[in-house]
Each structure stands twice: as structure tokens, then as C-alpha cells.
N, C-alpha and C. Protein backbone atom coordinates (compact mmCIF):
# COMPACT_ATOMS: atom_id res chain seq x y z
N UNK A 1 76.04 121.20 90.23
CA UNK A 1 74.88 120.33 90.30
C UNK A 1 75.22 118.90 89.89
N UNK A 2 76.40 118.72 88.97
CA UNK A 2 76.23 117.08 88.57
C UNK A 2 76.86 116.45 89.63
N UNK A 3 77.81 117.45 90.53
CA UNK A 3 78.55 116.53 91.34
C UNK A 3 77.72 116.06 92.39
N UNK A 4 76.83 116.67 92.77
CA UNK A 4 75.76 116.04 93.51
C UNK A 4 74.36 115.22 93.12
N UNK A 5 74.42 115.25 91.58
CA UNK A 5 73.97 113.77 91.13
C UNK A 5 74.57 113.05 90.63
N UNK A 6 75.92 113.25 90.80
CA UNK A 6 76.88 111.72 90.62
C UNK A 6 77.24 111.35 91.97
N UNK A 7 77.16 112.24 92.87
CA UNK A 7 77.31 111.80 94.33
C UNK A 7 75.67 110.85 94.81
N UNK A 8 74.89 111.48 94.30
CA UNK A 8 73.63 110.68 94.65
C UNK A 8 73.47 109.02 93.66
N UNK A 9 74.13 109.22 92.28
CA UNK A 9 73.88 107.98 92.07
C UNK A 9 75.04 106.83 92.45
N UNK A 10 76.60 107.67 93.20
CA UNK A 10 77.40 106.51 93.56
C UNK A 10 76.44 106.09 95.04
N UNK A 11 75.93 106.82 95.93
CA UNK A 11 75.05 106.58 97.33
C UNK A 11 74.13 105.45 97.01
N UNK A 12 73.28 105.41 95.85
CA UNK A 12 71.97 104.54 95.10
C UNK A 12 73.23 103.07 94.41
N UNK A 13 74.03 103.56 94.02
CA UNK A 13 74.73 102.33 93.42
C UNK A 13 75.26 101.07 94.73
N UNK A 14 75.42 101.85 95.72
CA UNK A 14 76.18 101.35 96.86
C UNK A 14 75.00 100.45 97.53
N UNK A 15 74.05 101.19 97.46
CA UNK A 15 72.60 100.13 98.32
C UNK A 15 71.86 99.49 97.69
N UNK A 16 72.07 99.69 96.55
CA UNK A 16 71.67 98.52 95.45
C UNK A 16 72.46 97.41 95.32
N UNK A 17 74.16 97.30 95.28
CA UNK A 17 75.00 96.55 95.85
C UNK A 17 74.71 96.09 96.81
N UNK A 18 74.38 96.65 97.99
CA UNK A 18 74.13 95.70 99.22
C UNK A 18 73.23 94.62 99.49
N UNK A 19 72.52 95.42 98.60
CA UNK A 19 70.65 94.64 98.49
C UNK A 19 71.04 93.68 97.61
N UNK A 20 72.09 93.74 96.46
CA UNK A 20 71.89 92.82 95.55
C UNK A 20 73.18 91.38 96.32
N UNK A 21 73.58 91.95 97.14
CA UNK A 21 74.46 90.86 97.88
C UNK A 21 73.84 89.91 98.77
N UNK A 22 72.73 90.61 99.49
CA UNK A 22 71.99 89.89 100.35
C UNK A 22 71.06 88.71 99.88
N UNK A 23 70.70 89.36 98.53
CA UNK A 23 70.07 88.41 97.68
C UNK A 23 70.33 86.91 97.47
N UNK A 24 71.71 87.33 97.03
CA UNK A 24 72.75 86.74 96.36
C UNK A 24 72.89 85.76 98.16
N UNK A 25 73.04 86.22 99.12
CA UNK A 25 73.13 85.08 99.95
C UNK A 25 72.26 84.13 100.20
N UNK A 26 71.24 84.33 100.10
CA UNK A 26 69.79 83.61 99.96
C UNK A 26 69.71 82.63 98.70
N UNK A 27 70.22 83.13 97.59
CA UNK A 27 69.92 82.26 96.30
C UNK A 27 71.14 81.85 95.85
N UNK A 28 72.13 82.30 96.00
CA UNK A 28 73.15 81.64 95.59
C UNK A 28 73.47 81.41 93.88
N UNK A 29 73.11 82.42 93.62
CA UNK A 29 72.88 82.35 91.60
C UNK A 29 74.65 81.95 91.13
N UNK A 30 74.34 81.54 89.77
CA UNK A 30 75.52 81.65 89.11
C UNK A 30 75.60 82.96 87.91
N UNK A 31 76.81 83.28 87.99
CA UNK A 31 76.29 84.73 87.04
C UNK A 31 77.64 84.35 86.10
N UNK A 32 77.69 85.44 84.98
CA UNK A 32 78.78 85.02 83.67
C UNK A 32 79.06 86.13 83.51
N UNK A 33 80.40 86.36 83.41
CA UNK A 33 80.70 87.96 83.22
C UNK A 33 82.20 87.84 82.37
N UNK A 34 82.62 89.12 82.09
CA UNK A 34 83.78 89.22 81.29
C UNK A 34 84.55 90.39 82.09
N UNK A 35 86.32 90.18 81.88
CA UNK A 35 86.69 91.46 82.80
C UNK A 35 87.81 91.60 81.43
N UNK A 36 88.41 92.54 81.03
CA UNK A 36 89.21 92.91 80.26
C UNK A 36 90.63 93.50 80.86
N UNK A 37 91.52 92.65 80.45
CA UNK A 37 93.02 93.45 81.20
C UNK A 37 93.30 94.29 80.18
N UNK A 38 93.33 95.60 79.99
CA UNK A 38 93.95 96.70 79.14
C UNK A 38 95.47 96.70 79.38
N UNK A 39 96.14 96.39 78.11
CA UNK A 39 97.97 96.28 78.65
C UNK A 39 98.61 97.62 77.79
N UNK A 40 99.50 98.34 78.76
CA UNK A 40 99.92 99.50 78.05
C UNK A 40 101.27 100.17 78.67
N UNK A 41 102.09 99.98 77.64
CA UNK A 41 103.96 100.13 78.28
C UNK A 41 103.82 98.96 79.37
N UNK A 42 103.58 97.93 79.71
CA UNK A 42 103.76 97.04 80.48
C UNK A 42 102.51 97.21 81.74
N UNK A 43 101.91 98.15 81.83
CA UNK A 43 100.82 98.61 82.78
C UNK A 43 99.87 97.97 82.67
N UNK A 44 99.15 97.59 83.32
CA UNK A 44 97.71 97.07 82.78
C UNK A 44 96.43 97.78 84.20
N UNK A 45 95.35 98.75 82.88
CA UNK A 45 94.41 99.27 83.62
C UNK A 45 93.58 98.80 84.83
N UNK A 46 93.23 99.67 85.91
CA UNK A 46 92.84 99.08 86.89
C UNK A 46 91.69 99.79 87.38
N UNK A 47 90.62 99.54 87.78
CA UNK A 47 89.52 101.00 87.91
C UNK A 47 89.00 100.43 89.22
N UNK A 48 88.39 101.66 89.70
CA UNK A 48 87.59 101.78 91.03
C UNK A 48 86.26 102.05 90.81
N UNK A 49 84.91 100.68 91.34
CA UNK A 49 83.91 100.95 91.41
C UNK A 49 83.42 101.81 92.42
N UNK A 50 82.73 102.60 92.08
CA UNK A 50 82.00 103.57 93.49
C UNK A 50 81.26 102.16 94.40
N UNK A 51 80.95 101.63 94.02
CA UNK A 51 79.81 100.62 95.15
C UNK A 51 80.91 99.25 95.30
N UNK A 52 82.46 98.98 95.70
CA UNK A 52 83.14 98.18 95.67
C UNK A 52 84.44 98.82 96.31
N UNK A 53 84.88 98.09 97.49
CA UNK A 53 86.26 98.71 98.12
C UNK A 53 86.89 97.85 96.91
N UNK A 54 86.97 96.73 96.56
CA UNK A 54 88.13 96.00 95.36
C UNK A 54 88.57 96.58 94.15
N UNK A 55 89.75 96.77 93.71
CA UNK A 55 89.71 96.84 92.40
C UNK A 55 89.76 95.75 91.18
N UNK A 56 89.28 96.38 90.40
CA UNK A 56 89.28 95.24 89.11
C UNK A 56 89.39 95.83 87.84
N UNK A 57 89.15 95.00 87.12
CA UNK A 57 89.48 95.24 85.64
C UNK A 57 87.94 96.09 84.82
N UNK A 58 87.59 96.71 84.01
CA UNK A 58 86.76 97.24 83.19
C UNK A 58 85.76 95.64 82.98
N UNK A 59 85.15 95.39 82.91
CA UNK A 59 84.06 94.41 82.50
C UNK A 59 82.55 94.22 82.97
N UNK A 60 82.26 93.06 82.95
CA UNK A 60 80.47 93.20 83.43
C UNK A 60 80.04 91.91 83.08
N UNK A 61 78.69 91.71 83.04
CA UNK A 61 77.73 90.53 82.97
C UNK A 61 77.81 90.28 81.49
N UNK A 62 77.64 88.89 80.88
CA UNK A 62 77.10 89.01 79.36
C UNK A 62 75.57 88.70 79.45
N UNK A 63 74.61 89.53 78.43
CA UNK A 63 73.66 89.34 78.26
C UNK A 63 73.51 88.60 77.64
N UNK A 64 71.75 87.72 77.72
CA UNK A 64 71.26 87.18 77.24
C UNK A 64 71.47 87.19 75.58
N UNK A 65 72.24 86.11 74.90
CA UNK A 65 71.84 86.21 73.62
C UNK A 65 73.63 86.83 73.04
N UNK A 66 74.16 87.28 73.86
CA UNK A 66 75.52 88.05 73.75
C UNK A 66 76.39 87.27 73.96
N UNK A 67 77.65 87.12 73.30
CA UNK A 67 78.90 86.76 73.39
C UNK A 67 80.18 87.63 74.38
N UNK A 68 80.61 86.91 75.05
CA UNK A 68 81.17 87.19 76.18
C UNK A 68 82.16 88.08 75.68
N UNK A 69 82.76 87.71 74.42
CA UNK A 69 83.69 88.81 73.68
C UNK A 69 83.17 90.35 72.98
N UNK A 70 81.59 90.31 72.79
CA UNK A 70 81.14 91.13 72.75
C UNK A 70 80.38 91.84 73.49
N UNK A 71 80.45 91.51 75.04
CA UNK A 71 80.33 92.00 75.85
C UNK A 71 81.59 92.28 76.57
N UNK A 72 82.74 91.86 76.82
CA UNK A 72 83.67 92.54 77.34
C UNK A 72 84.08 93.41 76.43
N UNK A 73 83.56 94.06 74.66
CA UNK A 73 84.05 95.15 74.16
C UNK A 73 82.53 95.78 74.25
N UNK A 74 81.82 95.78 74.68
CA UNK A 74 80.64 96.88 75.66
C UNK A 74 80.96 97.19 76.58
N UNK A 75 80.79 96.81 77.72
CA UNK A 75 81.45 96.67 78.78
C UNK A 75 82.89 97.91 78.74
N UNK A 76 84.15 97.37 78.06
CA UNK A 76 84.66 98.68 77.50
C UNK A 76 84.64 99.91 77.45
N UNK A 77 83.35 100.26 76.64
CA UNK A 77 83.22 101.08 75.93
C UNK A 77 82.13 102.22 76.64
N UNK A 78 81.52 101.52 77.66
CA UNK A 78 80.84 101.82 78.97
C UNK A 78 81.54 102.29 80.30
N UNK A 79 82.47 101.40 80.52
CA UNK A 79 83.12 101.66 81.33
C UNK A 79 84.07 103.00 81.63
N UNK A 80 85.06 102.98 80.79
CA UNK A 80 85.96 103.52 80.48
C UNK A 80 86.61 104.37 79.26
N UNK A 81 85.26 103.93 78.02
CA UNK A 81 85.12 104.87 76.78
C UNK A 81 86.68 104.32 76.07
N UNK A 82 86.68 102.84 76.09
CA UNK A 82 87.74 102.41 75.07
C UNK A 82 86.60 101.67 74.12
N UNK A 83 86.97 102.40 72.69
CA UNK A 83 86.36 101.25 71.64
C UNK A 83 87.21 100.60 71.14
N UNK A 84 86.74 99.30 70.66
CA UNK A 84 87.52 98.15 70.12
C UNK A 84 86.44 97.20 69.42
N UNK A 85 87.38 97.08 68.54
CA UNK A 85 85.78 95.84 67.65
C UNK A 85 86.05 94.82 68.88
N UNK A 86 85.36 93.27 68.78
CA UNK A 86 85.57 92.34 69.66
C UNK A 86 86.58 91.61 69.27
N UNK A 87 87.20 91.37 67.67
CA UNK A 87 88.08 91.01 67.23
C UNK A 87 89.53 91.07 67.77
N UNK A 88 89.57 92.70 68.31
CA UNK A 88 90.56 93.30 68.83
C UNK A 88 90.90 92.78 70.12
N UNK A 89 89.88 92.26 70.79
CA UNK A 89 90.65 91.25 71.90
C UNK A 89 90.91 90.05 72.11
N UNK A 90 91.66 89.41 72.81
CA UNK A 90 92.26 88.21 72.91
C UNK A 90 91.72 87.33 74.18
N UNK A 91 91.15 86.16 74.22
CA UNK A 91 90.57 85.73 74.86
C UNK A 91 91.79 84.42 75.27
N UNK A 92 91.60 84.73 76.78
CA UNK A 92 93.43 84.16 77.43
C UNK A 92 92.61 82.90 78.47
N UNK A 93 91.36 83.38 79.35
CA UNK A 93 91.11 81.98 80.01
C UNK A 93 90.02 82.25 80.32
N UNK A 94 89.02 81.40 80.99
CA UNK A 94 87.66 81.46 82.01
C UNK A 94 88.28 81.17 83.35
N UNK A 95 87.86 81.88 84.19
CA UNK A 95 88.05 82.04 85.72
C UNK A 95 87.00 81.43 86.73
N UNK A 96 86.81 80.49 87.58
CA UNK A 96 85.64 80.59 88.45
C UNK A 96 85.85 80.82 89.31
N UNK A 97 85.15 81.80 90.35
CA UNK A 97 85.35 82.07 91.71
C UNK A 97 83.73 82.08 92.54
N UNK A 98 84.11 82.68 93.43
CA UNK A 98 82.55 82.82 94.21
C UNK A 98 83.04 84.25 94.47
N UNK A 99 82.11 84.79 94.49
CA UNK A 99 82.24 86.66 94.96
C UNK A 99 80.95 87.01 95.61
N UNK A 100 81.21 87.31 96.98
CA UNK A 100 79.48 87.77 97.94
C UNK A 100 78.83 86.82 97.19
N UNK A 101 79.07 85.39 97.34
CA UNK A 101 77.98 84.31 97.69
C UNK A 101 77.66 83.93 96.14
N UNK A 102 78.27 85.02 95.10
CA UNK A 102 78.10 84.12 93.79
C UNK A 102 78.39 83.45 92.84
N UNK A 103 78.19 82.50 92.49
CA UNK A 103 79.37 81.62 91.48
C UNK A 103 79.89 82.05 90.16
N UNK A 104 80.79 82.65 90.24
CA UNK A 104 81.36 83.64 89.05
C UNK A 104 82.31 83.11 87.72
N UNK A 105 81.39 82.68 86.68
CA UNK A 105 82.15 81.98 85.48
C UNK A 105 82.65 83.27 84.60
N UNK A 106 84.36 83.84 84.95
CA UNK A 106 83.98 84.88 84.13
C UNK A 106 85.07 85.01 83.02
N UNK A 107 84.82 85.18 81.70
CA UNK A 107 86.05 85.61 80.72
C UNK A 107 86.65 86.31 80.37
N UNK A 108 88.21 85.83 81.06
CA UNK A 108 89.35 87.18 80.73
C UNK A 108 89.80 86.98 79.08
N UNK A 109 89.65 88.55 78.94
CA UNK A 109 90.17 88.89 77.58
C UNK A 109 91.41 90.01 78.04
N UNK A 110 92.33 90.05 77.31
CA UNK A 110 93.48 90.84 77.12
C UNK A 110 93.50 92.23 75.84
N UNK A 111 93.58 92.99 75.87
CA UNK A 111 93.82 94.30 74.63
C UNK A 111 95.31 94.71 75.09
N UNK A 112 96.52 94.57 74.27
CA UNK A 112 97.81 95.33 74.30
C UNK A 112 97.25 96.92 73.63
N UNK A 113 97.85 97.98 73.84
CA UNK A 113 97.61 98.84 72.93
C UNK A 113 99.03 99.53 73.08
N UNK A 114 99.00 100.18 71.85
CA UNK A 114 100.47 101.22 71.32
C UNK A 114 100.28 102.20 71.70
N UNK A 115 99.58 103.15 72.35
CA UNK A 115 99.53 104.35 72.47
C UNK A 115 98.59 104.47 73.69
N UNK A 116 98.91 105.33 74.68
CA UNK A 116 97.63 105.24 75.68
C UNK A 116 96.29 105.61 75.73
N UNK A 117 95.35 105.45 76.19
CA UNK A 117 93.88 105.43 75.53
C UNK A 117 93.59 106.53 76.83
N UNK A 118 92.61 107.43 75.97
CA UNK A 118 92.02 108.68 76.85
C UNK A 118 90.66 107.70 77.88
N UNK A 119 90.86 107.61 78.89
CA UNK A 119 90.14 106.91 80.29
C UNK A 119 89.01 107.88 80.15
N UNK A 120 87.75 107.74 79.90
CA UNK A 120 86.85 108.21 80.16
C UNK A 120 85.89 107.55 81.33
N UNK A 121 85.28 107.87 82.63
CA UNK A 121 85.08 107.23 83.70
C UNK A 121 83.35 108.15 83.55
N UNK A 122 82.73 107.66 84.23
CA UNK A 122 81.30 108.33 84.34
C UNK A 122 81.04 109.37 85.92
N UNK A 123 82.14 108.69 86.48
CA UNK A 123 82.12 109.15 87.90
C UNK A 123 80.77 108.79 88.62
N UNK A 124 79.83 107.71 88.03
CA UNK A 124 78.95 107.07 89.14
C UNK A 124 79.26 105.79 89.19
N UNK A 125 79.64 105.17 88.20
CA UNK A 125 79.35 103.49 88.26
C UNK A 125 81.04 103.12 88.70
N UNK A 126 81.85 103.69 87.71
CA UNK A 126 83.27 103.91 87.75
C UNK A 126 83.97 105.44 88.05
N UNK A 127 84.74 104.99 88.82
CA UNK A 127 84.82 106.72 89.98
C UNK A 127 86.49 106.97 89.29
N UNK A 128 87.63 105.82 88.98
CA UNK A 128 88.50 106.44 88.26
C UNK A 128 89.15 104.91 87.69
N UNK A 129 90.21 105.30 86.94
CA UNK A 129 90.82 104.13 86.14
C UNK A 129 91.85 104.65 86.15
N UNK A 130 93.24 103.49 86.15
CA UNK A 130 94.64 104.38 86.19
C UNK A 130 95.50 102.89 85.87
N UNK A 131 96.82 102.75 85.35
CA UNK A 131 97.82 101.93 84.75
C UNK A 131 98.33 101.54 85.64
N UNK A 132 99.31 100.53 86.36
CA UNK A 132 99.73 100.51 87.44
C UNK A 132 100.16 98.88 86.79
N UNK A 133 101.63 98.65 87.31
CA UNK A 133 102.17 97.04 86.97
C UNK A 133 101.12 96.14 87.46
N UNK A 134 101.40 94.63 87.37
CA UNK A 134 100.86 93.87 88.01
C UNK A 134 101.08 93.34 89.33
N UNK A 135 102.45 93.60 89.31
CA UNK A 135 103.48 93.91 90.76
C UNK A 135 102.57 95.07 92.10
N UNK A 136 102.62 95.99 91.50
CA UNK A 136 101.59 97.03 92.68
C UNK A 136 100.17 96.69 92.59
N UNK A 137 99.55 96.35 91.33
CA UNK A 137 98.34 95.86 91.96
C UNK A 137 97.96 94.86 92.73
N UNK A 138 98.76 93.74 92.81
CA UNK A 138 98.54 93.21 93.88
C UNK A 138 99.14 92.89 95.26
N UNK A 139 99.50 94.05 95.42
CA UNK A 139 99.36 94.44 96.62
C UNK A 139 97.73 95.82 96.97
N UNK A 140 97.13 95.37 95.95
CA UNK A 140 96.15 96.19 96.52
C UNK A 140 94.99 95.02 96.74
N UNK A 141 93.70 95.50 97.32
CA UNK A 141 92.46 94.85 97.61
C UNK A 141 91.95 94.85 96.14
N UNK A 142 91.84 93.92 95.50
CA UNK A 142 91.29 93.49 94.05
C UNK A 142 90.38 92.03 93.91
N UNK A 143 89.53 92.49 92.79
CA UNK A 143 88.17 91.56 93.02
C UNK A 143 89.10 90.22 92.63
N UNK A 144 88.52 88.96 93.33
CA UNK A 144 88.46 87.70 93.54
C UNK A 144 89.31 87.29 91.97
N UNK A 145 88.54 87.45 90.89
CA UNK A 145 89.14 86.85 89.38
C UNK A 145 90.07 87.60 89.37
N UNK A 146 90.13 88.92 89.31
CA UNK A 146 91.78 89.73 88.69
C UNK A 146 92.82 89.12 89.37
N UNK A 147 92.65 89.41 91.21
CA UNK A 147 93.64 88.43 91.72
C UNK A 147 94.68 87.10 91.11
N UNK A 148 93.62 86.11 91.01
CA UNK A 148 93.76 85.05 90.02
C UNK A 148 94.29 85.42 89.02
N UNK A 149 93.92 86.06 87.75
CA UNK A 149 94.93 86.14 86.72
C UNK A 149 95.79 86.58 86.60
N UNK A 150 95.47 87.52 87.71
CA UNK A 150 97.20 88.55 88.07
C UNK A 150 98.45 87.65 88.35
N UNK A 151 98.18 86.70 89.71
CA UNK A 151 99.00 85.40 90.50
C UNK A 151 99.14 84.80 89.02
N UNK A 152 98.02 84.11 88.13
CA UNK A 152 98.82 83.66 86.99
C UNK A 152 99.85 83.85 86.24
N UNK A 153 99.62 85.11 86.22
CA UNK A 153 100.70 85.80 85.07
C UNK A 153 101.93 86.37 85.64
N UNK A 154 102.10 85.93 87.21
CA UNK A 154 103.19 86.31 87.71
C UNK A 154 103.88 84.67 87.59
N UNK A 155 103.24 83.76 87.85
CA UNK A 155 103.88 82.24 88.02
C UNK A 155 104.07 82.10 86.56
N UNK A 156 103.55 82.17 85.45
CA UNK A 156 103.68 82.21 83.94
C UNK A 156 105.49 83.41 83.89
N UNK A 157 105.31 84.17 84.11
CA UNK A 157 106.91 85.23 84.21
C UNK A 157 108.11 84.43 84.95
N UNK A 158 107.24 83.93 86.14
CA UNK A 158 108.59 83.44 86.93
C UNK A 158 108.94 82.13 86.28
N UNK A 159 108.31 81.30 85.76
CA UNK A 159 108.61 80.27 84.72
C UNK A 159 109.16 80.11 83.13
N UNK A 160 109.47 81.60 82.76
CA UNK A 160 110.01 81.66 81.58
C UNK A 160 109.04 82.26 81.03
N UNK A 161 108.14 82.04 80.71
CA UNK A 161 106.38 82.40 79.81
C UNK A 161 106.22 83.65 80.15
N UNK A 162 106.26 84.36 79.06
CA UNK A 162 105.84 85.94 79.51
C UNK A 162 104.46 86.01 78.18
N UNK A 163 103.74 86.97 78.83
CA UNK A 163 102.62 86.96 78.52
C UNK A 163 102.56 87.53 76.98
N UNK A 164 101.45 87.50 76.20
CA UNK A 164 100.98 87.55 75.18
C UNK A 164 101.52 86.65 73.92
């Protein structure tokens, strides 16, 4: 039975996405969000939204009244069932892009960790999460900002500067 109400709410997540894109072409909003690179043995986490062919990083919107650092350790902890105080992450740059028509101010934070973290996924919102270099991820279809910081942190390597 759950697999067919996690199959019904990735179906509802997907047309709510659509609807919320179309919107988004009409109004043209600016939105603020946070994406978190999880770094681990050199890997850094990568997850698949059910309502998104792209991949990206664990993150989300900051709410009203919320700090972007304490929303990319919600966000977290939602996503993928990593806790971390907000302390615990490292705040590396702001990104702007446009994504389906919206102007996307969003803040990358970084977490190294020593040991690998048990991926907990919900299987509606986030369908799986998995480690993978920065080398193979991009060669995959990945949202607009990861792209970007990914290409950064490859021109930062090829210049001497290795990350953290």
C-alpha cells in the first residue's frame, strides 16, 4: 500500500511542479534557497527529485524569518535525514541563476564528513541520493546552481586551489 501512495504523491508532486512553473512564467518571482554539497571520501552527495529530470544537491527555499544556514540544515534533515547543527556547515558562496523562469539567489553551504551518513530519502519528494565525484556528476543533467559550483570547483582544482 505505501508504494502506491508514494507513487501517488511523486504523480501530485510532478503537477504541482508543472503548475508551479507555469506560474512562474507569468510572474517571474525571485525566490532564495539554499543547496548543501555533502563531501565524503572525496564524493559529494547527489539526489533525485521525483518531480525534476536534474540532479542536485539536498536543499530548498528559506523561510520567512529563517536564515539560509538554518535552512539548508532543515532542508537536510528533511531531505535526506542528515542532522547537523547549522554551525556544522560552511558557507562557500551565493549563486544566481534563473531556473523555469525564476530568479534564483541561492546559498551554497558545504558539510565534509568522516564517516558516511545513513541516506534516508522519503521516496516522494526525494526518490534516491547517492556519492558520486564531481567529475561524473557533471556529466549528468544537474540543476542550473550545482552545475555552477561544480564548474567552480573544477577551475579552483585546475588552478592549484583545492577545495575546503
Amino acid at each position: 500500500m505505501s508504494r502506491v501512495v508514494d507513487s501517488l504523491w511523486r504523480f501530485g508532486l510532478r503537477v504541482a511542479y508543472g503548475v508551479l512553473r507555469a506560474v512562474w512564467f507569468v510572474l517571474r518571482p525571485r525566490h532564495r534557497g539554499t543547496l548543501v554539497a555533502v563531501w565524503y571520501d572525496g564524493r559529494v552527495l547527489v539526489i533525485t527529485n521525483s518531480y525534476r529530470s536534474s540532479l542536485s544537491f539536498p536543499g530548498g527555499g528559506v523561510r520567512q524569518g529563517e536564515k539560509p544556514v538554518e535552512a539548508a540544515a532543515r532542508e537536510l534533515r528533511e531531505e535526506v535525514g542528515i542532522l547537523v547543527q547549522p554551525s556544522e556547515l560552511r558557507f562557500v558562496r551565493e549563486i544566481h541563476t534563473k531556473v523555469h523562469f525564476q530568479r534564483d539567489r541561492c546559498a551554497f553551504f558545504e558539510l565534509d564528513l568522516a564517516s558516511p551518513p545513513n541516506i534516508v530519502v522519503d521516496r516522494r519528494e526525494v526518490v534516491s541520493g547517492e556519492f558520486m565525484s564531481s567529475d561524473e556528476a557533471l556529466t549528468r543533467a544537474l540543476l542550473p546552481p550545482v552545475r555552477t559550483y561544480l564548474l567552480s570547483l573544477r577551475e579552483r582544482r585546475s588552478a592549484g586551489l583545492h577545495r575546503g
